[in-house]
N, C-alpha and C. Protein backbone atom coordinates (compact mmCIF):
# COMPACT_ATOMS: atom_id res chain seq x y z
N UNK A 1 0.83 -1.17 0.00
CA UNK A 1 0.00 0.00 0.00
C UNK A 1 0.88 1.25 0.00
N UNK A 2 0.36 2.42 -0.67
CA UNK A 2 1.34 3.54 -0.83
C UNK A 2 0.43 4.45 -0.02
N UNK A 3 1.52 4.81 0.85
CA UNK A 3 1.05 6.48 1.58
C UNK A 3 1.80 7.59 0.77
N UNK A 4 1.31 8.97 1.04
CA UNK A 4 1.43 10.35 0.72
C UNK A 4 2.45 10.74 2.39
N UNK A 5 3.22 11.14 1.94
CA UNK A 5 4.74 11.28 2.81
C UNK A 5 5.17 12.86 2.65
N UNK A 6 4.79 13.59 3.71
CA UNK A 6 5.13 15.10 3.00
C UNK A 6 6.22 15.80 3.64
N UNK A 7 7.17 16.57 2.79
CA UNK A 7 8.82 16.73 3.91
C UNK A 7 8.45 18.89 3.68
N UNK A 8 8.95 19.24 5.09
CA UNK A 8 9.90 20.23 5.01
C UNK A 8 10.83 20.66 5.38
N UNK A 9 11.81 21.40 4.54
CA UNK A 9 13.02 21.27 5.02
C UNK A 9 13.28 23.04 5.30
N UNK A 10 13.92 23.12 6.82
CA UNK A 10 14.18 24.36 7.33
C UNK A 10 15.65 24.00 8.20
N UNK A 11 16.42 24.96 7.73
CA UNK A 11 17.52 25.63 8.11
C UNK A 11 17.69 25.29 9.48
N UNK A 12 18.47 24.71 10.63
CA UNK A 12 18.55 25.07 12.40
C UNK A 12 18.50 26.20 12.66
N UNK A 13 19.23 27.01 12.04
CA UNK A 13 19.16 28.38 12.14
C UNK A 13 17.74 29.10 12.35
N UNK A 14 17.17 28.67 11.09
CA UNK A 14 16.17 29.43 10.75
C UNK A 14 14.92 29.54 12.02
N UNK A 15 14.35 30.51 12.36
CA UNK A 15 13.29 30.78 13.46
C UNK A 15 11.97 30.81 13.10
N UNK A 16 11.66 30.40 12.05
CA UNK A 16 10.41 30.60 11.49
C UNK A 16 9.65 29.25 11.74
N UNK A 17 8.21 29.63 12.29
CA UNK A 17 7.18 28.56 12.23
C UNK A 17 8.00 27.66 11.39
N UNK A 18 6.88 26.25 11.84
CA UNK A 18 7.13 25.14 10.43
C UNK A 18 5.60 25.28 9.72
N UNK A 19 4.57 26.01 10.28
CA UNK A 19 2.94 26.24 9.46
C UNK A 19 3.84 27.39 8.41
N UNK A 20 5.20 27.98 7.74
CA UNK A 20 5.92 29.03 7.45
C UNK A 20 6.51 28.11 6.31
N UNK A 21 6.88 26.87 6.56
CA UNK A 21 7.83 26.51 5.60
C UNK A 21 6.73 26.07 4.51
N UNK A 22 7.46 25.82 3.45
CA UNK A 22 6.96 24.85 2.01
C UNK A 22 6.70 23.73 2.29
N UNK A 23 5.84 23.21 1.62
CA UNK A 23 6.01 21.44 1.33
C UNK A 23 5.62 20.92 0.48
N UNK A 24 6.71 20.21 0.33
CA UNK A 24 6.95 18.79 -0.69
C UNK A 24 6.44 17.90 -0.45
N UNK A 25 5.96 16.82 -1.46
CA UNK A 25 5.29 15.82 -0.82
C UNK A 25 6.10 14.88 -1.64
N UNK A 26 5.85 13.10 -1.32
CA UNK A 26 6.19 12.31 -2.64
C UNK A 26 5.64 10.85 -1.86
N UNK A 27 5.18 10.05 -2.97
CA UNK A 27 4.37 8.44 -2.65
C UNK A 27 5.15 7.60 -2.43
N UNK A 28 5.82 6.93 -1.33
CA UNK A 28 6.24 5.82 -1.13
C UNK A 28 5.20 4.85 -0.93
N UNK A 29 6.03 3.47 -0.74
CA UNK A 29 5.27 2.30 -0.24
C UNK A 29 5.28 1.86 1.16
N UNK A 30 5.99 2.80 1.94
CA UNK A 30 6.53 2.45 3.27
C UNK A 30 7.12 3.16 3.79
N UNK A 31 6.93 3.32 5.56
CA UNK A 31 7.49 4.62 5.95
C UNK A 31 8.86 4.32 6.08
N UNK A 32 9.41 2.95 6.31
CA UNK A 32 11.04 2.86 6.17
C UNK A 32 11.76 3.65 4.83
N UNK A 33 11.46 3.46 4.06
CA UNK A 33 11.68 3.95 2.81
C UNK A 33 11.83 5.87 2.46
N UNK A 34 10.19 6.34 3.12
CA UNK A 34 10.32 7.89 3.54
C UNK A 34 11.70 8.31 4.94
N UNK A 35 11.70 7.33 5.62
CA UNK A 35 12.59 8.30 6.62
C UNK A 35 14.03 8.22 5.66
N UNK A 36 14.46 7.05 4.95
CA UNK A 36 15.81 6.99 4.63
C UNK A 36 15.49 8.16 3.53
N UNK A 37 14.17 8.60 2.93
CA UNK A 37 14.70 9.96 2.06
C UNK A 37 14.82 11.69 3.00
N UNK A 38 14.22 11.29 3.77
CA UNK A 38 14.55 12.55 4.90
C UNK A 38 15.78 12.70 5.69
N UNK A 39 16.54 11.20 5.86
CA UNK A 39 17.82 11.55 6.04
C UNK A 39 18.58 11.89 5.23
N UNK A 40 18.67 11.70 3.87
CA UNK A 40 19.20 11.62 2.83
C UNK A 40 19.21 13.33 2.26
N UNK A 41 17.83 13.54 2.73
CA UNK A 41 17.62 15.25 2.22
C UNK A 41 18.30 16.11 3.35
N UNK A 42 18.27 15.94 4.54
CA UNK A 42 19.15 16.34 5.84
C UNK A 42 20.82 16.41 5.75
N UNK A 43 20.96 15.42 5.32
CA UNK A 43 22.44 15.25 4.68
C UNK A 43 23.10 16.36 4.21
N UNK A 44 22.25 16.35 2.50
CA UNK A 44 21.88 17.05 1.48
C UNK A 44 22.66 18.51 1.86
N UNK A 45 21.43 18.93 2.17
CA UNK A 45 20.73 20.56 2.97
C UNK A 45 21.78 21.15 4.96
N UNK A 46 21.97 20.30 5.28
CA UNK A 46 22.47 20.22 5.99
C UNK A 46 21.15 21.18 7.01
N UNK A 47 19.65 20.35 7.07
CA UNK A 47 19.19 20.86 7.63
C UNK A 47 17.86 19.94 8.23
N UNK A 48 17.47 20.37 9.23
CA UNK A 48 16.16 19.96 9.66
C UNK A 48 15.48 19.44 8.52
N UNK A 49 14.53 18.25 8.99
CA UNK A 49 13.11 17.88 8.09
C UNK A 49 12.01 17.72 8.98
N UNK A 50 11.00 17.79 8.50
CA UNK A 50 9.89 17.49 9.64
C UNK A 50 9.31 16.82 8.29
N UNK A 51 8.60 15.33 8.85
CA UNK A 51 8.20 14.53 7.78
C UNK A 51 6.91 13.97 8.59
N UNK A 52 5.66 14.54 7.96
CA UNK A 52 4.33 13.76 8.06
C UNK A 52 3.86 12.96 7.48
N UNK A 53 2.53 12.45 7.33
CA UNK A 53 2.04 11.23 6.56
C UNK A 53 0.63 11.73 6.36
N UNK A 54 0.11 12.02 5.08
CA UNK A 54 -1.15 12.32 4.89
C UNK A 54 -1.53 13.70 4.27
N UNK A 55 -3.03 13.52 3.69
CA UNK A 55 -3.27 14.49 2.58
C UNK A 55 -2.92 16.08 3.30
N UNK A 56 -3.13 16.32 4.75
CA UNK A 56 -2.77 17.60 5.54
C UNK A 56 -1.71 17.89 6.47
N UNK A 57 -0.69 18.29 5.80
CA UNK A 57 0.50 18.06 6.94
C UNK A 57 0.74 18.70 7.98
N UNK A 58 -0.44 19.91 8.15
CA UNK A 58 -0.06 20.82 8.99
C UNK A 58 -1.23 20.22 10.45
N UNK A 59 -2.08 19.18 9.97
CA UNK A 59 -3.10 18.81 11.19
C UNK A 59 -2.45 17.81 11.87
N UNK A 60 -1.18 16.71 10.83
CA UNK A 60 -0.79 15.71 11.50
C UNK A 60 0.28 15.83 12.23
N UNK A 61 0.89 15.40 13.63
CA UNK A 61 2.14 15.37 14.00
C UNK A 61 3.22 14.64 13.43
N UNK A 62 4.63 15.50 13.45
CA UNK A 62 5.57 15.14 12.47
C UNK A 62 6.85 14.47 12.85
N UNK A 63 7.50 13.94 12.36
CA UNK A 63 8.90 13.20 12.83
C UNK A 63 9.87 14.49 12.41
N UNK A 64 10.78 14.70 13.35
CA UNK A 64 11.87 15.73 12.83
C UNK A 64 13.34 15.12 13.01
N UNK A 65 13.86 15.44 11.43
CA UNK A 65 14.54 14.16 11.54
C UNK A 65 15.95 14.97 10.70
N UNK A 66 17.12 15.21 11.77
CA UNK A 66 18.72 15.79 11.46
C UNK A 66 19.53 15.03 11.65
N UNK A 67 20.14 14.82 10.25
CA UNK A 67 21.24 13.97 10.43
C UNK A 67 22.50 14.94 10.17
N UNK A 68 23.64 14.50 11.25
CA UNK A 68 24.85 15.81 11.12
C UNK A 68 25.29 14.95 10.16
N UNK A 69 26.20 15.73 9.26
CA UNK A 69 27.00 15.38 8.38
C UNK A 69 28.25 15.36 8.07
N UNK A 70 28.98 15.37 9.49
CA UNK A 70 30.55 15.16 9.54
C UNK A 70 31.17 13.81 9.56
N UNK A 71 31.93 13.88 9.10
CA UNK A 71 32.80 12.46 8.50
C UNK A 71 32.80 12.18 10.41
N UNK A 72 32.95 10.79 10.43
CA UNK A 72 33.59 10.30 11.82
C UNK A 72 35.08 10.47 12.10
N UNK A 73 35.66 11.02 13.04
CA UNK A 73 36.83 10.80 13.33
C UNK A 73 37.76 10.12 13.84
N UNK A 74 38.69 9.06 13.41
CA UNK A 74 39.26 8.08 14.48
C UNK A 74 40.02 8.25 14.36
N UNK A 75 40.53 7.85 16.01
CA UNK A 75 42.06 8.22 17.02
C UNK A 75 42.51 7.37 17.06
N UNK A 76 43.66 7.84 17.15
CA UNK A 76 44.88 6.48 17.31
C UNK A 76 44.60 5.20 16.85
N UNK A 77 43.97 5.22 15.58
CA UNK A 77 43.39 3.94 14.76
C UNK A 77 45.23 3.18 14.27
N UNK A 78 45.45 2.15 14.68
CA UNK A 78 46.07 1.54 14.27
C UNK A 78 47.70 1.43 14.80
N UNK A 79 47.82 2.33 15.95
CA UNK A 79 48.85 2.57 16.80
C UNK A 79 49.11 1.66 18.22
N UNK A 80 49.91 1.09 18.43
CA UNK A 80 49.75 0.52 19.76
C UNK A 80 49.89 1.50 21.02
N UNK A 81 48.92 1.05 21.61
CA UNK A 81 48.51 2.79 22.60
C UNK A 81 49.18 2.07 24.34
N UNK A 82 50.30 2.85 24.82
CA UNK A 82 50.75 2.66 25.98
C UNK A 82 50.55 2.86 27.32
C-alpha cells in the first residue's frame, strides 16, 4: 500500500514557524523507505526535516529528523597505545 509522505526542510538556524515553511510531498510504499529519504535530504541541505504522513500536513504530527554530516573521526586507529 502507498502512503502520501510530506517533507519540510528548514535551516537550524532558521526561526520561522514550520505552518511558514513549504512542502513537498512524494508516494512511497513504506514509511522505512520515507525516513531513509529525509535523512538523505538532511544530509543534502544540511538541515532539519519534519516529515508527516497524509493528505494535511499541517493537522498531522511530524517526525523531525537531522542527520549531522561530519565524517567520523578516528584516534589512534592503528597505533599501539601505551
Amino acid at each position: 500500500m502507498e502512503a502520501q509522505f510530506n517533507f519540510q526542510v528548514k535551516h537550524r538556524n532558521n526561526k520561522i514557524d514550520w505552518e511558514d515553511v513549504a512542502v513537498g510531498y512524494q508516494i512511497f510504499c513504506d514509511r522505512t523507505t520515507a525516513i531513509r529519504y529525509a535523512r538523505k535530504l538532511s544530509k543534502i541541505f544540511n538541515s532539519e526535516i519534519r516529515m508527516t504522513q497524509g493528505a494535511n500536513p499541517f493537522k498531522a504530527s511530524g517526525t523531525y529528523i537531522y542527520e549531522n554530516a561530519e565524517p567520523l573521526k578516528i584516534k589512534n586507529y592503528g597505533k599501539l597505545v601505551q
